[in-house]
PDB file of N, CA and C in Angstrom:
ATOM      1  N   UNK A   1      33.010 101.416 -82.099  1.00  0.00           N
ATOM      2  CA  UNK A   1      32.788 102.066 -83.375  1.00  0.00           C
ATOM      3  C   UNK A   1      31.697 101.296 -84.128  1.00  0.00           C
ATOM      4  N   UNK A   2      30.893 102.125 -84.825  1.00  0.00           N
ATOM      5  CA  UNK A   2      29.904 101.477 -85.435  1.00  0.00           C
ATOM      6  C   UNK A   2      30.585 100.688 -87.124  1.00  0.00           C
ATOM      7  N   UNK A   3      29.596  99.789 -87.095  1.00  0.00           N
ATOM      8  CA  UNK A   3      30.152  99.348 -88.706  1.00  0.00           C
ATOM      9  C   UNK A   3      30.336  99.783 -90.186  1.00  0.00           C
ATOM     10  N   UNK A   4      29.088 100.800 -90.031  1.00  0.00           N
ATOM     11  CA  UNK A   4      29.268 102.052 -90.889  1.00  0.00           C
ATOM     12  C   UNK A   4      30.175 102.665 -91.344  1.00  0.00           C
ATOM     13  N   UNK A   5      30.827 103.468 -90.217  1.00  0.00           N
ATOM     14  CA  UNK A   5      32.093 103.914 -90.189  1.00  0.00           C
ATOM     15  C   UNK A   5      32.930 103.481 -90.722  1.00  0.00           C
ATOM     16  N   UNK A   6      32.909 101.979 -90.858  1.00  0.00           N
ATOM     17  CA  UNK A   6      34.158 101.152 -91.463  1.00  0.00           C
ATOM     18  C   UNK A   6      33.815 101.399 -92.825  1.00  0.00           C
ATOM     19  N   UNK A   7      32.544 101.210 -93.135  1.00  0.00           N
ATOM     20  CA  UNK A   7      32.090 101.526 -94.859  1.00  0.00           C
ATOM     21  C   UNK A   7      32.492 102.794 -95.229  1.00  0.00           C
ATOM     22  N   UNK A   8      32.082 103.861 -93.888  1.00  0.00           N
ATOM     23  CA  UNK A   8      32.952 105.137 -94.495  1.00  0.00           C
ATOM     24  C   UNK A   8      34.345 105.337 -95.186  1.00  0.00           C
ATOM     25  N   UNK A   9      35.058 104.675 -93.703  1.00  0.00           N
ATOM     26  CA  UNK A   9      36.510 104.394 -93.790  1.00  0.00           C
ATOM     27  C   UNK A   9      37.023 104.183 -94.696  1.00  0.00           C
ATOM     28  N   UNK A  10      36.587 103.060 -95.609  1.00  0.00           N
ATOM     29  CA  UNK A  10      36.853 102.460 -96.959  1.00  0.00           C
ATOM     30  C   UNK A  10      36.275 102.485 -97.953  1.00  0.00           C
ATOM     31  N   UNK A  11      35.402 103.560 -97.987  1.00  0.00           N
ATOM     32  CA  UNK A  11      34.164 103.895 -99.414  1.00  0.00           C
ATOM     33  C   UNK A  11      34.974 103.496-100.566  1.00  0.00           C
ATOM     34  N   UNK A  12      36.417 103.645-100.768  1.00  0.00           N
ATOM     35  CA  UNK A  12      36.930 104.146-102.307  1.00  0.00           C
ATOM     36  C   UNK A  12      37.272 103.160-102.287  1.00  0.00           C
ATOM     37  N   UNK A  13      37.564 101.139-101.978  1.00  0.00           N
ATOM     38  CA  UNK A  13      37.691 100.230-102.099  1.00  0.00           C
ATOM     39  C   UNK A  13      36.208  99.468-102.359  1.00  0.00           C
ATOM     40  N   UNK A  14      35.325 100.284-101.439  1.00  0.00           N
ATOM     41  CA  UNK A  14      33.858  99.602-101.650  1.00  0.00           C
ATOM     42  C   UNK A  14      32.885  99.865-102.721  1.00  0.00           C
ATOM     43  N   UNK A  15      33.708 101.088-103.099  1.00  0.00           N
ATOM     44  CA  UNK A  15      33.135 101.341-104.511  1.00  0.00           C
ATOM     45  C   UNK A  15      33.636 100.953-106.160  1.00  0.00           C
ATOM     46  N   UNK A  16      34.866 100.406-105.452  1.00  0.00           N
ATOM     47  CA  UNK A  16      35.541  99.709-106.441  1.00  0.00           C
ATOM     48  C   UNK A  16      34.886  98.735-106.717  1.00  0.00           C
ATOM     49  N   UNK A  17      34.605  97.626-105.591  1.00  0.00           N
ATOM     50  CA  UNK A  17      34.078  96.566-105.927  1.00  0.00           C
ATOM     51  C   UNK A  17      32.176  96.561-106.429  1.00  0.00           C
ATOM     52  N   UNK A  18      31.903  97.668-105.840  1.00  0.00           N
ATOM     53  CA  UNK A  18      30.436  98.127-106.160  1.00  0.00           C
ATOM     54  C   UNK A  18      30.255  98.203-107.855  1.00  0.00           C
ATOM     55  N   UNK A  19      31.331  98.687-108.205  1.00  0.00           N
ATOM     56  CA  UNK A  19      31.724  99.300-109.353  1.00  0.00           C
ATOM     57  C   UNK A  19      31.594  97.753-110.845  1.00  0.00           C
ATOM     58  N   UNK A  20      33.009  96.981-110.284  1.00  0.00           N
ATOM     59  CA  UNK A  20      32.839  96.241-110.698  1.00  0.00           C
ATOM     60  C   UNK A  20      31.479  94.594-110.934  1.00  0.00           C
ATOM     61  N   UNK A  21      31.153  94.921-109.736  1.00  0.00           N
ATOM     62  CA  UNK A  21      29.754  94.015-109.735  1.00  0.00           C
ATOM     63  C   UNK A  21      28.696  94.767-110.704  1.00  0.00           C
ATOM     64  N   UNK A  22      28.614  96.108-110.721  1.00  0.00           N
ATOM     65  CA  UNK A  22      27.771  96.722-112.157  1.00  0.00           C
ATOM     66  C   UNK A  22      27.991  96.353-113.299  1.00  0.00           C
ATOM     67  N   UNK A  23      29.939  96.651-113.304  1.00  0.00           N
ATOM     68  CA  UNK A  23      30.441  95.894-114.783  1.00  0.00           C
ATOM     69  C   UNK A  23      30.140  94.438-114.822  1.00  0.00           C
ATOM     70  N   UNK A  24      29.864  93.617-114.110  1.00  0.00           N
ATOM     71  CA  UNK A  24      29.550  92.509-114.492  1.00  0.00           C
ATOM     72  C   UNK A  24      28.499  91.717-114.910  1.00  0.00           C
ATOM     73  N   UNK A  25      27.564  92.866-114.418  1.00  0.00           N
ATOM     74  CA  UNK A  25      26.342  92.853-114.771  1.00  0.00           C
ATOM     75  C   UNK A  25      25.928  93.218-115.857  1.00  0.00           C
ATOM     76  N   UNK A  26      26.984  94.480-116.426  1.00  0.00           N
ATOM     77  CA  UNK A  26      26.404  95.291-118.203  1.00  0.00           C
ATOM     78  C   UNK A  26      26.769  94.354-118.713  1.00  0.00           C
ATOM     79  N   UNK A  27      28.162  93.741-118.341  1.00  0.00           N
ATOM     80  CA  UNK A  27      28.910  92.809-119.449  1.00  0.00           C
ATOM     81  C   UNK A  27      28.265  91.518-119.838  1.00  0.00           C
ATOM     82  N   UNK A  28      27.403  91.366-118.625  1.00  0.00           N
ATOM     83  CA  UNK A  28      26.806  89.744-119.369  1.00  0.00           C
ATOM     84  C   UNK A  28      25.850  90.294-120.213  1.00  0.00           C
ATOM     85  N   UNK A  29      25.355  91.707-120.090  1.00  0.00           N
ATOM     86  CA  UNK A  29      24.126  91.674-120.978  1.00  0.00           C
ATOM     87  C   UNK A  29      24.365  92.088-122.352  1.00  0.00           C
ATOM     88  N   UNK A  30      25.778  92.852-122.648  1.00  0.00           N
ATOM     89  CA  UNK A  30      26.118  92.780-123.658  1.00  0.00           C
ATOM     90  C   UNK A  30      26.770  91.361-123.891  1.00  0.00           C
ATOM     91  N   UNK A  31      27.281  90.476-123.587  1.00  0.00           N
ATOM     92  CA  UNK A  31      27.485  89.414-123.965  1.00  0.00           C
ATOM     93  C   UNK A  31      25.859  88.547-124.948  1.00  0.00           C
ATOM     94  N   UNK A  32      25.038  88.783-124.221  1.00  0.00           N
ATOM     95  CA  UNK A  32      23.663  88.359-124.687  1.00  0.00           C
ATOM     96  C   UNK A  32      22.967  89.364-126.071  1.00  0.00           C
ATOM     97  N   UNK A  33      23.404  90.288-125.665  1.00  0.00           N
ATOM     98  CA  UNK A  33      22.866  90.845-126.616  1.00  0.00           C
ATOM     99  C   UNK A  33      23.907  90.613-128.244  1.00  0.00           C
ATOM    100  N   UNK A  34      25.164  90.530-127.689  1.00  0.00           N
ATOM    101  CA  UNK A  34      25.941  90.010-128.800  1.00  0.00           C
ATOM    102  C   UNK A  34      26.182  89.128-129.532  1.00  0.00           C
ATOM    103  N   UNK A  35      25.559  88.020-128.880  1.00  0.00           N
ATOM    104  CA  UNK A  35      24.739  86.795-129.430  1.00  0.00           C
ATOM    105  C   UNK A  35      24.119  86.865-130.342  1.00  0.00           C
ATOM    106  N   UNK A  36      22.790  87.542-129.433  1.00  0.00           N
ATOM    107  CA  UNK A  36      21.721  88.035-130.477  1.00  0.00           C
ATOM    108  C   UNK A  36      21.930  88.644-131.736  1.00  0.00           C
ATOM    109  N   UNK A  37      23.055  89.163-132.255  1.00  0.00           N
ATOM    110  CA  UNK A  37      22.992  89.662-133.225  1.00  0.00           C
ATOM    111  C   UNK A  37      23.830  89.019-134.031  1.00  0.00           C
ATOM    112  N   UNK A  38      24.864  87.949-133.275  1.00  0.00           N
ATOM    113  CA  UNK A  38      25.562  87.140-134.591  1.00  0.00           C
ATOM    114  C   UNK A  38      24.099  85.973-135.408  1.00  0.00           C
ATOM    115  N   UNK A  39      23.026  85.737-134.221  1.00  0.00           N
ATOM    116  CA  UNK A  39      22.413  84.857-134.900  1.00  0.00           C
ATOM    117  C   UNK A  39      21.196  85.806-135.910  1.00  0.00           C
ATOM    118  N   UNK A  40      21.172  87.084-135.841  1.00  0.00           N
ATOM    119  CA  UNK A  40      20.534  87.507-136.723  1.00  0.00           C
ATOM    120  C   UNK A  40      21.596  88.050-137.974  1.00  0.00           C
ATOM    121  N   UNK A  41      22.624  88.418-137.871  1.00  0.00           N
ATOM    122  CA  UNK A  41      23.675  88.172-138.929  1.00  0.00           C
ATOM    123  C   UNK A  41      23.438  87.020-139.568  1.00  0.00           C
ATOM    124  N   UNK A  42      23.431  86.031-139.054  1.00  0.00           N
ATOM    125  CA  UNK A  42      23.696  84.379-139.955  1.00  0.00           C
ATOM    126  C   UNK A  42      22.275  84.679-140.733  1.00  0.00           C
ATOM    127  N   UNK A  43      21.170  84.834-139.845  1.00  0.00           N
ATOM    128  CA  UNK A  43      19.934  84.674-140.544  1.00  0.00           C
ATOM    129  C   UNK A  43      20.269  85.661-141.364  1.00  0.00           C
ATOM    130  N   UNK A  44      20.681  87.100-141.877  1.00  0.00           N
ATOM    131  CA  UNK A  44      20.877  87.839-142.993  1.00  0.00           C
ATOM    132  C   UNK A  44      21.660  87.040-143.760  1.00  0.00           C
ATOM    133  N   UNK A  45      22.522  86.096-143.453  1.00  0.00           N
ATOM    134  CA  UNK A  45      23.894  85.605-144.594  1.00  0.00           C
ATOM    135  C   UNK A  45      24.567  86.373-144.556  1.00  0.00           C
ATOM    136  N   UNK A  46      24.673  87.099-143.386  1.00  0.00           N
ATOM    137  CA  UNK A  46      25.496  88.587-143.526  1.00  0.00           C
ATOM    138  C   UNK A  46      26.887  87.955-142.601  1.00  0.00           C
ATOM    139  N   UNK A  47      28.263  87.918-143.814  1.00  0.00           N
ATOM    140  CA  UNK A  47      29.375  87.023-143.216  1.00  0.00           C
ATOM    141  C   UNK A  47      29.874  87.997-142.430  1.00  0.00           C
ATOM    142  N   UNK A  48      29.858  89.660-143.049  1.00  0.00           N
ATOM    143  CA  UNK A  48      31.260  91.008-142.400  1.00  0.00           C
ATOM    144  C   UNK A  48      30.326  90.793-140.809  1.00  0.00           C
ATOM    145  N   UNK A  49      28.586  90.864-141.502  1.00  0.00           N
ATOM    146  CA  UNK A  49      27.982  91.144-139.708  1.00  0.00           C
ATOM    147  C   UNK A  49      28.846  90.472-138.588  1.00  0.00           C
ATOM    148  N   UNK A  50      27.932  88.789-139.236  1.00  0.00           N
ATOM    149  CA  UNK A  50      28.631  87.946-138.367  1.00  0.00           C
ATOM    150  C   UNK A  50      30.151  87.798-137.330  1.00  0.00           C
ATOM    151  N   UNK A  51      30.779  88.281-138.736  1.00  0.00           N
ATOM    152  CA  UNK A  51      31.925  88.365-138.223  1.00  0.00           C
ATOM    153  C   UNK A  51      32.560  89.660-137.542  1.00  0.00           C
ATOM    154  N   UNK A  52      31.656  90.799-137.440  1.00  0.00           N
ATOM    155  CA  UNK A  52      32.300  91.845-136.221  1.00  0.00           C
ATOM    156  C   UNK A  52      31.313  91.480-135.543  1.00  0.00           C
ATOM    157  N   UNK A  53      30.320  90.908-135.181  1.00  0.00           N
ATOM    158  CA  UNK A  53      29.675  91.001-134.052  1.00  0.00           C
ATOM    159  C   UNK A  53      30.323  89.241-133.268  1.00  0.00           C
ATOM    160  N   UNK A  54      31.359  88.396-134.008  1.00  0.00           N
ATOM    161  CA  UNK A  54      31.941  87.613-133.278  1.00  0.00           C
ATOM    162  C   UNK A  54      32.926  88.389-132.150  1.00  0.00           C
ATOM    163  N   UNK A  55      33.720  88.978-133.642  1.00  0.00           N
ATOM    164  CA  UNK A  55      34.732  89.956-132.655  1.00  0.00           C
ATOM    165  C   UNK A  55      34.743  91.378-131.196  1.00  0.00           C
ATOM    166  N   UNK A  56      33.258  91.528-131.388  1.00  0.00           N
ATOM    167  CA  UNK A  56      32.568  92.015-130.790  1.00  0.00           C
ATOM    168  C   UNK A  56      31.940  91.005-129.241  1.00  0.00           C
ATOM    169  N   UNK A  57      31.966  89.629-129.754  1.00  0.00           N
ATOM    170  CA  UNK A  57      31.600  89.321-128.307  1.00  0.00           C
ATOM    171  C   UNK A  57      32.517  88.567-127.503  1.00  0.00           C
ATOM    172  N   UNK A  58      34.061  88.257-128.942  1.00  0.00           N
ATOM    173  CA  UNK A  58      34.995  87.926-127.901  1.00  0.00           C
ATOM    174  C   UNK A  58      35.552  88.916-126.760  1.00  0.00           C
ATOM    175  N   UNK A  59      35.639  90.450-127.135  1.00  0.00           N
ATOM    176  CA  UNK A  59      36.081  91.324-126.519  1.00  0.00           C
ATOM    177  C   UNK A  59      35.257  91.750-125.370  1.00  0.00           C
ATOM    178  N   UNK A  60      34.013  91.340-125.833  1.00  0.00           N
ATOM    179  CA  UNK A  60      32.630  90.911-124.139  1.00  0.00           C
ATOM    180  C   UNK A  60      33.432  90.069-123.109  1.00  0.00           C
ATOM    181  N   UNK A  61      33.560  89.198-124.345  1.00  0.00           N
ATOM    182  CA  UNK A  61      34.051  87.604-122.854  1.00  0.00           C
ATOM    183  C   UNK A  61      35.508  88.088-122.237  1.00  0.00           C
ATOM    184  N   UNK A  62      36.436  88.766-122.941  1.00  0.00           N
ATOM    185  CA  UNK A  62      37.892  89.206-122.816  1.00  0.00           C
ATOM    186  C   UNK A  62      37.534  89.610-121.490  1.00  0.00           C
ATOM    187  N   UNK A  63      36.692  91.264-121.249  1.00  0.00           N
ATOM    188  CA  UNK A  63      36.126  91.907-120.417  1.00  0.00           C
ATOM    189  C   UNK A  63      35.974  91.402-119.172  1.00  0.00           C
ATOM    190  N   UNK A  64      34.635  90.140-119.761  1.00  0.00           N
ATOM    191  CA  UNK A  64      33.965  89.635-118.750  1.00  0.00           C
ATOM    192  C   UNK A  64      34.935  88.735-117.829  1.00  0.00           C
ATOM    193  N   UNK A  65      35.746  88.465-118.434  1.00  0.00           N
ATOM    194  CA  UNK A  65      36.913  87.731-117.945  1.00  0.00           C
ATOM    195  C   UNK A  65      37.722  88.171-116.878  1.00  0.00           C
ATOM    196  N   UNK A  66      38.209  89.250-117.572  1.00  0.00           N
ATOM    197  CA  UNK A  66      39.111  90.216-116.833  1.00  0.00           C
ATOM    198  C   UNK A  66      38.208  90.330-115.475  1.00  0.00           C
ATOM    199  N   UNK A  67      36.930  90.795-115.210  1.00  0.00           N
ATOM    200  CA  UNK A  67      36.221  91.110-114.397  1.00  0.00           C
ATOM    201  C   UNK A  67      35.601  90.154-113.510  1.00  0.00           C
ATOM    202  N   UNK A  68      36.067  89.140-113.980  1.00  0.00           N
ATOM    203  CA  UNK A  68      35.193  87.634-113.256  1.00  0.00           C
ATOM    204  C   UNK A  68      36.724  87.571-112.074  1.00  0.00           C
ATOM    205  N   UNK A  69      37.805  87.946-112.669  1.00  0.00           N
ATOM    206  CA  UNK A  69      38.938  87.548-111.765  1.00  0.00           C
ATOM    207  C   UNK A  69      39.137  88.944-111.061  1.00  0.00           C
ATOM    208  N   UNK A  70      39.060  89.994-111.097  1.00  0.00           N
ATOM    209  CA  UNK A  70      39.470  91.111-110.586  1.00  0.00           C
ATOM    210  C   UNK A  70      38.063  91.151-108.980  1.00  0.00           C
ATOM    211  N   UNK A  71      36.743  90.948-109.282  1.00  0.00           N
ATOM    212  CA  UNK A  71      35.727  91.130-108.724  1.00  0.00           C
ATOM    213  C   UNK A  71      36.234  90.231-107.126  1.00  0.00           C
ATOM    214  N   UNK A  72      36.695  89.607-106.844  1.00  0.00           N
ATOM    215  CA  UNK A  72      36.683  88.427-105.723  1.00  0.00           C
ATOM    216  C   UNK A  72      38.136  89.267-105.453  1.00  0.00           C
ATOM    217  N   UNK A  73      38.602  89.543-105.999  1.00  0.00           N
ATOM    218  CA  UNK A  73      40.244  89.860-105.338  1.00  0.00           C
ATOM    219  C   UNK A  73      40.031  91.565-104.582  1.00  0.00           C
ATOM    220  N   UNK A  74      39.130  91.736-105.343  1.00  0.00           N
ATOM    221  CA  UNK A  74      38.981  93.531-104.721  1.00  0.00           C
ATOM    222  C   UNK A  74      38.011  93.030-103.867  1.00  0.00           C
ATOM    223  N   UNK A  75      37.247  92.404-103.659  1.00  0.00           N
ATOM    224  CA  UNK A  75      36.271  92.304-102.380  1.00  0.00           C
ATOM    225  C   UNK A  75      37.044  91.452-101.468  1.00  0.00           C
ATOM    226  N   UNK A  76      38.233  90.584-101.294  1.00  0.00           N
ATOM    227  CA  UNK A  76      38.760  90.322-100.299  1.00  0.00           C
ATOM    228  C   UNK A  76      39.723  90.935-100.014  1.00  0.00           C
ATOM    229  N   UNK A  77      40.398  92.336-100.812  1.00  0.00           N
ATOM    230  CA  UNK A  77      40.834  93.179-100.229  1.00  0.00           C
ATOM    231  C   UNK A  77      40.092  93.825 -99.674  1.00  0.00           C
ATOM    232  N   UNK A  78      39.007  94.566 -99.626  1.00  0.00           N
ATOM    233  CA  UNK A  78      38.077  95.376 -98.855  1.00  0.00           C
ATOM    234  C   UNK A  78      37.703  94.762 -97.362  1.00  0.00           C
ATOM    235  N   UNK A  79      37.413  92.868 -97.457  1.00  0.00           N
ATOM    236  CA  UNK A  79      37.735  92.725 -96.219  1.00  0.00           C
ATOM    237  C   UNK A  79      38.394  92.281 -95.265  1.00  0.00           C
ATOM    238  N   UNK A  80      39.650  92.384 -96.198  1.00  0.00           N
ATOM    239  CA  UNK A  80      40.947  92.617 -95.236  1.00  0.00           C
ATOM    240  C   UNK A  80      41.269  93.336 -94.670  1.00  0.00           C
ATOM    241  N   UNK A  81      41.162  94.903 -95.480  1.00  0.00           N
ATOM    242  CA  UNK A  81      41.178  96.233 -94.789  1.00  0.00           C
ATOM    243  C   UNK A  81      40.170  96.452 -93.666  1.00  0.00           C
ATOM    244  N   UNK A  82      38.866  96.160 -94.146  1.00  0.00           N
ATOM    245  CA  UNK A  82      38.514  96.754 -92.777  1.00  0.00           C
ATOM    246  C   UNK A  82      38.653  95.514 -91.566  1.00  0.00           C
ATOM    247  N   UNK A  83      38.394  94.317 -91.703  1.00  0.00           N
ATOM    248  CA  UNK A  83      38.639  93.362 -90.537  1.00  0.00           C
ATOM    249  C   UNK A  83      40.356  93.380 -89.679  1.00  0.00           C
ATOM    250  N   UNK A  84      41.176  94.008 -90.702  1.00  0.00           N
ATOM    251  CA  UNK A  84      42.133  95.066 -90.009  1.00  0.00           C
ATOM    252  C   UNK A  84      42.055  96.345 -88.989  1.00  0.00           C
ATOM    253  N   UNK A  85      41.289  97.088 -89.682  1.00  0.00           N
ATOM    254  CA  UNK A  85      41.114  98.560 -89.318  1.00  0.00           C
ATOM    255  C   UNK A  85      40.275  97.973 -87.713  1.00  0.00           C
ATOM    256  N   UNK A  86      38.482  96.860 -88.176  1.00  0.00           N
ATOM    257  CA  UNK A  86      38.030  96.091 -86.837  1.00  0.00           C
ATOM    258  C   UNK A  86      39.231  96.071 -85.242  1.00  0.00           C
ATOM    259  N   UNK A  87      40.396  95.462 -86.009  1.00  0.00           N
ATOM    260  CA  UNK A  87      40.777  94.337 -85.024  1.00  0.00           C
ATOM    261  C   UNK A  87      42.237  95.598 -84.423  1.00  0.00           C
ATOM    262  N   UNK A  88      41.682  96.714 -84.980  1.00  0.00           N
ATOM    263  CA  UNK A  88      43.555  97.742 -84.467  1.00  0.00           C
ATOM    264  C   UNK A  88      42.624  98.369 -84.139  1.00  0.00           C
ATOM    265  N   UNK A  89      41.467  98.827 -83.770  1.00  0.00           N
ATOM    266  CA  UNK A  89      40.498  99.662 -83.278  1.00  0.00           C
ATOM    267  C   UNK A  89      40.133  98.728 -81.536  1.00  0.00           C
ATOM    268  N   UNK A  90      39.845  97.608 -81.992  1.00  0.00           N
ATOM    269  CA  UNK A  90      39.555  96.727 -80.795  1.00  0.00           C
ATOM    270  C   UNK A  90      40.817  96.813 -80.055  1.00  0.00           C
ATOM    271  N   UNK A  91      42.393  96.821 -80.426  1.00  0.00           N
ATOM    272  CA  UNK A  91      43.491  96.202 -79.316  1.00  0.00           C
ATOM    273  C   UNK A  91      43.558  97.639 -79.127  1.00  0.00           C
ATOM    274  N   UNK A  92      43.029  98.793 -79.897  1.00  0.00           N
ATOM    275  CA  UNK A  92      43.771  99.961 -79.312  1.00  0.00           C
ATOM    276  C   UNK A  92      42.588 100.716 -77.932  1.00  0.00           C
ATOM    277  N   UNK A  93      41.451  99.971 -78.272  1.00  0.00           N
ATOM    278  CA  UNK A  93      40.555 100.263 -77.100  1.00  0.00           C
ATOM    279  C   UNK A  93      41.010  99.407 -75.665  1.00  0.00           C
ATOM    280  N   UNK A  94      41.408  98.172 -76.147  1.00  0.00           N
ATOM    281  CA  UNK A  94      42.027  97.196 -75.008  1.00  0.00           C
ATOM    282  C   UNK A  94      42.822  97.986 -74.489  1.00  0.00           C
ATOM    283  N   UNK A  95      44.085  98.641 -75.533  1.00  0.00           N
ATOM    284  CA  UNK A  95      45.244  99.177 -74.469  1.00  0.00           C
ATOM    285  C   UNK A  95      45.112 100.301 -73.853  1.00  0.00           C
ATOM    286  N   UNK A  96      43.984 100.788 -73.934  1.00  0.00           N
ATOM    287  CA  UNK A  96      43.558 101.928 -73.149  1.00  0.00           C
ATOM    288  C   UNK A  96      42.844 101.198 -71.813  1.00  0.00           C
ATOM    289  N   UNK A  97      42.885 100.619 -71.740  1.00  0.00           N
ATOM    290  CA  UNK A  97      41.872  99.830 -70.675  1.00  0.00           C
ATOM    291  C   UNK A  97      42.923  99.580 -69.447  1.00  0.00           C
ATOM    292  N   UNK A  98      42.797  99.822 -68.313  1.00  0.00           N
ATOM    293  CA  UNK A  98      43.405  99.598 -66.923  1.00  0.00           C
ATOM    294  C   UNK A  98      43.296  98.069 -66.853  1.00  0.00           C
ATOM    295  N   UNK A  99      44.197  97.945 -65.829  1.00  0.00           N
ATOM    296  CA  UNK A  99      44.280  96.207 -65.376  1.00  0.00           C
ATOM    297  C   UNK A  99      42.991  95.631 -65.029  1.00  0.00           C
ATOM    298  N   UNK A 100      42.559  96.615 -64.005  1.00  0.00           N
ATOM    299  CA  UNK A 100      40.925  96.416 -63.847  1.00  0.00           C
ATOM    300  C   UNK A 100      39.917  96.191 -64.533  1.00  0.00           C
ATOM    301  N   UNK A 101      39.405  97.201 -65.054  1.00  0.00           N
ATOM    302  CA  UNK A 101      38.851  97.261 -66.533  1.00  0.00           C
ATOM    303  C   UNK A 101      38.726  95.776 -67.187  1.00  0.00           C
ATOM    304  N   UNK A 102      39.903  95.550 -67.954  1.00  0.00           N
ATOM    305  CA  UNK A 102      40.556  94.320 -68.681  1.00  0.00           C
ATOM    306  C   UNK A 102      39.928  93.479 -68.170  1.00  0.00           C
ATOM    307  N   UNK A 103      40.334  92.926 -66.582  1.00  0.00           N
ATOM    308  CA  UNK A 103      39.796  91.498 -66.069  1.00  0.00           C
ATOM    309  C   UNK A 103      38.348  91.671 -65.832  1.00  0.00           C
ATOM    310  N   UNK A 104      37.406  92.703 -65.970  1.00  0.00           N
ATOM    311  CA  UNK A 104      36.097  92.558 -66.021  1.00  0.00           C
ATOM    312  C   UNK A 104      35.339  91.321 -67.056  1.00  0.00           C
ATOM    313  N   UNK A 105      35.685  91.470 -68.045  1.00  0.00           N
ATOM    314  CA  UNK A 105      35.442  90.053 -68.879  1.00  0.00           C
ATOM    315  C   UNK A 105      36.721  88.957 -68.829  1.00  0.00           C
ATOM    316  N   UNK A 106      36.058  87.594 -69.120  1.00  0.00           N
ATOM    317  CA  UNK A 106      37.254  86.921 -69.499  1.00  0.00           C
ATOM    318  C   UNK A 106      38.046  87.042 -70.732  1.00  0.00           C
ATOM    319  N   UNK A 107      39.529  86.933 -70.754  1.00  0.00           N
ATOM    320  CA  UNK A 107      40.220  86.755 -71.897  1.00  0.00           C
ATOM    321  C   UNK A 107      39.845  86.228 -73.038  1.00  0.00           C
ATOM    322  N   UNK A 108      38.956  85.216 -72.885  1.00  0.00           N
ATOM    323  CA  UNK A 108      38.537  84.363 -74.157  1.00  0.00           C
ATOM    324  C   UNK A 108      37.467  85.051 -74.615  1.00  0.00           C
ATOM    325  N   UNK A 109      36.994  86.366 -74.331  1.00  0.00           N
ATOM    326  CA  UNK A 109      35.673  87.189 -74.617  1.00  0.00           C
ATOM    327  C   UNK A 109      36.371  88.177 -75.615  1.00  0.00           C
ATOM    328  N   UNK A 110      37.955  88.496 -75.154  1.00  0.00           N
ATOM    329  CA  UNK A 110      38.689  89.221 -75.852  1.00  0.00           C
ATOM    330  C   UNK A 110      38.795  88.554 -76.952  1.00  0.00           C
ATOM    331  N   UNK A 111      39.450  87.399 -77.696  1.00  0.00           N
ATOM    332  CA  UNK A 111      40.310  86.122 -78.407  1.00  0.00           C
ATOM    333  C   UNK A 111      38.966  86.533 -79.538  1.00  0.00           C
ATOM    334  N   UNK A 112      37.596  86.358 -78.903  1.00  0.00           N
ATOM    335  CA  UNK A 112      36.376  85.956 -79.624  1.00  0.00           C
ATOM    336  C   UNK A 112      36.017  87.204 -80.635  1.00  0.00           C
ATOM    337  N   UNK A 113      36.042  88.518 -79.788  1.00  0.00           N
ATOM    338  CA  UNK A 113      36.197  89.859 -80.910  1.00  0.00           C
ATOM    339  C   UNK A 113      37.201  90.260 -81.546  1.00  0.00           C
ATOM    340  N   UNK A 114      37.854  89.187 -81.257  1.00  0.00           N
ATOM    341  CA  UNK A 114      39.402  89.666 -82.940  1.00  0.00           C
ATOM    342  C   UNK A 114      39.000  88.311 -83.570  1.00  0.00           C
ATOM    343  N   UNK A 115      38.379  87.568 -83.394  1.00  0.00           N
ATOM    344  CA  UNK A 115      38.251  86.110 -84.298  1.00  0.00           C
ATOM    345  C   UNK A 115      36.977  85.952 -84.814  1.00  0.00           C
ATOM    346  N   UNK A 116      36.051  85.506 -83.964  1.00  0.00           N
ATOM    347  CA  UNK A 116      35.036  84.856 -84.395  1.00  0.00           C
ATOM    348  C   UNK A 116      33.870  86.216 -84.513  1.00  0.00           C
ATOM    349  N   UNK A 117      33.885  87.384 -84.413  1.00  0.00           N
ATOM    350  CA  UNK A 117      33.301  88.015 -84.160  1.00  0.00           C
ATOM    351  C   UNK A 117      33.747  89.288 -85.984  1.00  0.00           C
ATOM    352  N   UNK A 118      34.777  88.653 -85.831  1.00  0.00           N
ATOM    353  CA  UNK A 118      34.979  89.588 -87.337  1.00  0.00           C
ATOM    354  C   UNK A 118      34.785  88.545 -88.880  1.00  0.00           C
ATOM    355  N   UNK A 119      35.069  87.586 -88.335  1.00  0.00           N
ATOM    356  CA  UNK A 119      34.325  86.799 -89.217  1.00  0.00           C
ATOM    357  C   UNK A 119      32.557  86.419 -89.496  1.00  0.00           C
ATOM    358  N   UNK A 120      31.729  86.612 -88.221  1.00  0.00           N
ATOM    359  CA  UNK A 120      30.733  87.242 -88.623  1.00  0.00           C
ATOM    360  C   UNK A 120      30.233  87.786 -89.460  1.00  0.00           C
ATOM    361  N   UNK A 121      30.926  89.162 -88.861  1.00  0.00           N
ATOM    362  CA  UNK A 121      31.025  90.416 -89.685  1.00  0.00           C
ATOM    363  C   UNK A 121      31.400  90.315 -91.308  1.00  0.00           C
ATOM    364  N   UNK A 122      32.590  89.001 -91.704  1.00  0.00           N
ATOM    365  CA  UNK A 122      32.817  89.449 -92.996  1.00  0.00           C
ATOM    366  C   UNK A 122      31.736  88.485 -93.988  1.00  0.00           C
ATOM    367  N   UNK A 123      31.206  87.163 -92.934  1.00  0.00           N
ATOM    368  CA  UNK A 123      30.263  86.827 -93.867  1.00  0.00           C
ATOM    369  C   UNK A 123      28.730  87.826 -94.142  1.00  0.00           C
TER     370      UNK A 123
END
């Protein structure tokens, strides 16, 4: 099976995390931009500014927060799932395979495409 497929397989996890790497990206820039405007508040003497555009960039960082921890947990679910889906695709091609077949490669050629070969893949 091609690797694609696996992206197919799991679009609606990969777009989750697609998803969130965007949000993390608006969020720092509203974080910056929310900056920007408490220090042009101060320069007005403007205290109400100042002070919703504080409250305004704690609820950035709240966000950004939330999203700094969610981002790594949905992308190592995504490649859990598919280095799963990889490795039950590989034993279910094995068990289709005759005795013959099988001993055409060595065992440790097998060991290497459920191990070192999906880790590859997930870096």
């Amino acid at each position: 099976m091609r690797l694609n497929q696996y992206f197919l397989r799991h679009w609606r996890m990969g777009l989750l995390v697609s998803a969130l790497l965007v949000a993390g990206t608006v969020l720092n820039t509203a974080y910056t931009i929310t900056l920007g405007n408490i220090l042009t508040a101060l320069g007005r003497r403007s205290a109400s500014g100042t002070l919703m555009w504080l409250v305004a960039t704690a609820i950035v960082l709240a966000l950004f927060s939330l999203q700094h921890y969610l981002e790594p947990v949905a992308e190592t679910a995504v490649n859990e799932a598919m280095g799963l889906s990889v490795r039950r695709d590989i034993t279910t091609r094995l068990a289709r395979t005759s005795a013959e077949q099988f001993h055409q490669q060595p065992v440790p050629e097998y060991v290497s495409w459920l191990t070192n070969d999906l880790s590859t893949i997930n870096d």
